[in-house]
Protein backbone atom coordinates (compact mmCIF):
# COMPACT_ATOMS: atom_id res chain seq x y z
CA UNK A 1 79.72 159.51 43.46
CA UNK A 2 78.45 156.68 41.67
CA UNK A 3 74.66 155.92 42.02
CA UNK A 4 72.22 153.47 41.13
CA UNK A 5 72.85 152.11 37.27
CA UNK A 6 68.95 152.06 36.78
CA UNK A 7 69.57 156.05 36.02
CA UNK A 8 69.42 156.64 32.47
CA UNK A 9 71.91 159.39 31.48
CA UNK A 10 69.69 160.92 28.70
CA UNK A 11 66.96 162.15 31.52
CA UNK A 12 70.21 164.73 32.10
CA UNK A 13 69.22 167.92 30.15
CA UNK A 14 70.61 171.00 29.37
CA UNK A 15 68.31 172.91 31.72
CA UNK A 16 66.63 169.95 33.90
CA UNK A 17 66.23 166.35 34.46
CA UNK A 18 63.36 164.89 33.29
CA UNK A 19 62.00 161.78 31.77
CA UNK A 20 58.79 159.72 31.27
CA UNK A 21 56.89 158.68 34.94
CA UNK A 22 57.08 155.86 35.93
CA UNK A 23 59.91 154.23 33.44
CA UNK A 24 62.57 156.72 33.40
CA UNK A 25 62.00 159.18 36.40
CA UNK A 26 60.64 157.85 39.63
CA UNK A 27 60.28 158.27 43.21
CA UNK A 28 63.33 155.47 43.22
CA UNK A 29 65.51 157.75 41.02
CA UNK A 30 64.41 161.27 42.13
CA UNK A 31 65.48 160.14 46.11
CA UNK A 32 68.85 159.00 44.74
CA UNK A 33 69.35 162.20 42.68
CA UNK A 34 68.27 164.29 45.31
CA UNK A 35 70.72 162.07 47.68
CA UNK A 36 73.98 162.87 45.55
CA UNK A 37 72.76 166.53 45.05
CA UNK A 38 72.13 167.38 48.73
CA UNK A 39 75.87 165.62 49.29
CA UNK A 40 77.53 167.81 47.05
CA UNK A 41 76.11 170.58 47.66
CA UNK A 42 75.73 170.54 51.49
CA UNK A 43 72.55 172.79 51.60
CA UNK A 44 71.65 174.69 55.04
CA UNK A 45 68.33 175.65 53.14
CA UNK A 46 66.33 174.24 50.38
CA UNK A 47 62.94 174.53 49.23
CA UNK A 48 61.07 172.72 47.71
CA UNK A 49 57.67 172.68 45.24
CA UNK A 50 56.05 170.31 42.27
CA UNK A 51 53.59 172.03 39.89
CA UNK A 52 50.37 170.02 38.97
CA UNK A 53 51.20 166.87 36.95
CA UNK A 54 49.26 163.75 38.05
CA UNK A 55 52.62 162.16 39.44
CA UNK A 56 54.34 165.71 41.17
CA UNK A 57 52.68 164.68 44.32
CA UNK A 58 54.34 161.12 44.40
CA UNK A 59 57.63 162.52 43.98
CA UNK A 60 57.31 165.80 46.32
CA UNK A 61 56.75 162.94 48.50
CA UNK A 62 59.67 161.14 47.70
CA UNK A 63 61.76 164.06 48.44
CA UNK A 64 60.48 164.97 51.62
CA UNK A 65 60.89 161.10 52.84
CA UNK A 66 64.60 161.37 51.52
CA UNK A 67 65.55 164.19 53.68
CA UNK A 68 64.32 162.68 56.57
CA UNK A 69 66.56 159.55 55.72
CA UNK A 70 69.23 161.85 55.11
CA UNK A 71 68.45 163.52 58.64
CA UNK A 72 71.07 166.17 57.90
CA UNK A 73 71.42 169.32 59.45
CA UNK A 74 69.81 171.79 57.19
CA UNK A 75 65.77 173.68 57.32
CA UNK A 76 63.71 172.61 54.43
CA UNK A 77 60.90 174.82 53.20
CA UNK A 78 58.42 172.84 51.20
CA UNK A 79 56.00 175.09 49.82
CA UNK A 80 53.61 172.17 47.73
CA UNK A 81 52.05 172.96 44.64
CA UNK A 82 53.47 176.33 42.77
CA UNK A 83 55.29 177.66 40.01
CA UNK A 84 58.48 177.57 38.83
CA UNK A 85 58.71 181.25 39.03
CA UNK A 86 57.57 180.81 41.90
CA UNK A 87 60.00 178.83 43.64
CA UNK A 88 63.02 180.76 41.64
CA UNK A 89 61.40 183.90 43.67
CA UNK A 90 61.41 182.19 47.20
CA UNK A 91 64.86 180.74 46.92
CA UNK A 92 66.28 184.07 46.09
CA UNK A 93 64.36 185.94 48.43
CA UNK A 94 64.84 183.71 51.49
CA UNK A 95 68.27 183.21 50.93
CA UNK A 96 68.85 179.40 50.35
CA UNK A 97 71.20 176.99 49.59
CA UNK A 98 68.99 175.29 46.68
CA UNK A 99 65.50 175.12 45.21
CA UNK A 100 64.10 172.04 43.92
CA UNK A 101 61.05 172.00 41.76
CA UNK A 102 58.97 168.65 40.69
CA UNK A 103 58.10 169.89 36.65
CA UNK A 104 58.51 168.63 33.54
CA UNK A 105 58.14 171.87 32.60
CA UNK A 106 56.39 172.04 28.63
CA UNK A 107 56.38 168.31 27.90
CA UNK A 108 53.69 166.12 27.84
CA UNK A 109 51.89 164.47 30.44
CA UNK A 110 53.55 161.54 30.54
CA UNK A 111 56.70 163.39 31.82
CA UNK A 112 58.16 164.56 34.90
CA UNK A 113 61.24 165.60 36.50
CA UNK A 114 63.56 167.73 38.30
CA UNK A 115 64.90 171.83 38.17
CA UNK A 116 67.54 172.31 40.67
CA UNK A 117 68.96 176.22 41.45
CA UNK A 118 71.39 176.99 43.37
CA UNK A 119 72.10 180.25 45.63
CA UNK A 120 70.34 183.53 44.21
CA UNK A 121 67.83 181.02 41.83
CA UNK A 122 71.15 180.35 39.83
CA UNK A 123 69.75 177.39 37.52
CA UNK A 124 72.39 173.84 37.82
CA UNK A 125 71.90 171.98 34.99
CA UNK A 126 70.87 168.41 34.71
CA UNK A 127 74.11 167.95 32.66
CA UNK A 128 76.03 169.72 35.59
CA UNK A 129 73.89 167.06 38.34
CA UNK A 130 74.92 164.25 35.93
CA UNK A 131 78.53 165.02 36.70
CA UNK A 132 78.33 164.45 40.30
CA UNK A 133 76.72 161.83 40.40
CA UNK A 134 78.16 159.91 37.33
C-alpha cells in the first residue's frame, strides 16, 4: 500500500513511530498510518490509549475519528489517558487483535507518536509498519 508522500520515512523506528508534533507526526499522518495498519492487519479488537503529552489528546482523537471512517467490523476499546504498560497489559489480557498507544515514549516534548502490538502485546515495529505501507 502506498500512502500519502507527506510521511517522512525516518519517523519509522526500531521500536515505534514517532516524530516532532505538528511537522512530522500529525493527526493527518497518524489517521493514514493507522488506515494502512488496521488494513493489514484486519483487527477484530484493538485498544487504544495516549499518555499525557500536550498533543496525545489531538491524536487519540484522530484515531477514534479514523475508525469511524473506516466503519469496519471490529470492537474498539479506547481506554484514554494510561501507560504503556498499561495498555501492553489490557491487550494481552483481553485478548486483542492490536494495541495502539499515542507516546513518544522518553523524548522531549516536542515529540509524539505511535507503539503498535500485536496479539499477546507482541511489539510491531515502526520499521515493520513502514513496510506495509511503503
Amino acid at each position: 500500500m502506498n500512502i500519502n508522500k507527506k510521511i517522512d520515512a525516518k519517523i519509522f523506528k526500531a521500536y515505534d513511530i514517532r516524530g516532532i508534533y505538528p511537522d512530522e507526526i500529525n493527526e493527518e499522518i497518524v489517521s493514514e498510518i493507522i488506515a494502512a495498519v488496521v488494513k493489514n492487519f484486519k483487527p477484530k479488537k484493538i485498544i487504544i490509549g495516549h499518555d499525557a503529552r500536550l498533543s496525545s489528546p489531538k491524536l487519540y482523537q484522530a484515531l477514534i475519528k479514523q475508525f469511524k471512517i473506516l466503519n469496519l467490523k471490529f470492537k474498539i476499546i479506547p481506554t484514554g489517558l494510561i501507560t504503556t504498560p498499561m495498555l501492553y497489559f489490557l491487550t494481552n489480557y483481553s485478548n486483542a487483535d492490536l494495541g495502539i498507544m499515542i507516546t513518544a515514549s522518553h523524548n522531549p516534548k516536542q515529540y509524539n507518536g505511535l507503539k503498535i502490538v500485536g496479539k499477546n502485546a507482541v511489539p510491531i515495529s515502526g520499521k515493520q509498519i513502514w513496510k506495509i505501507i511503503s
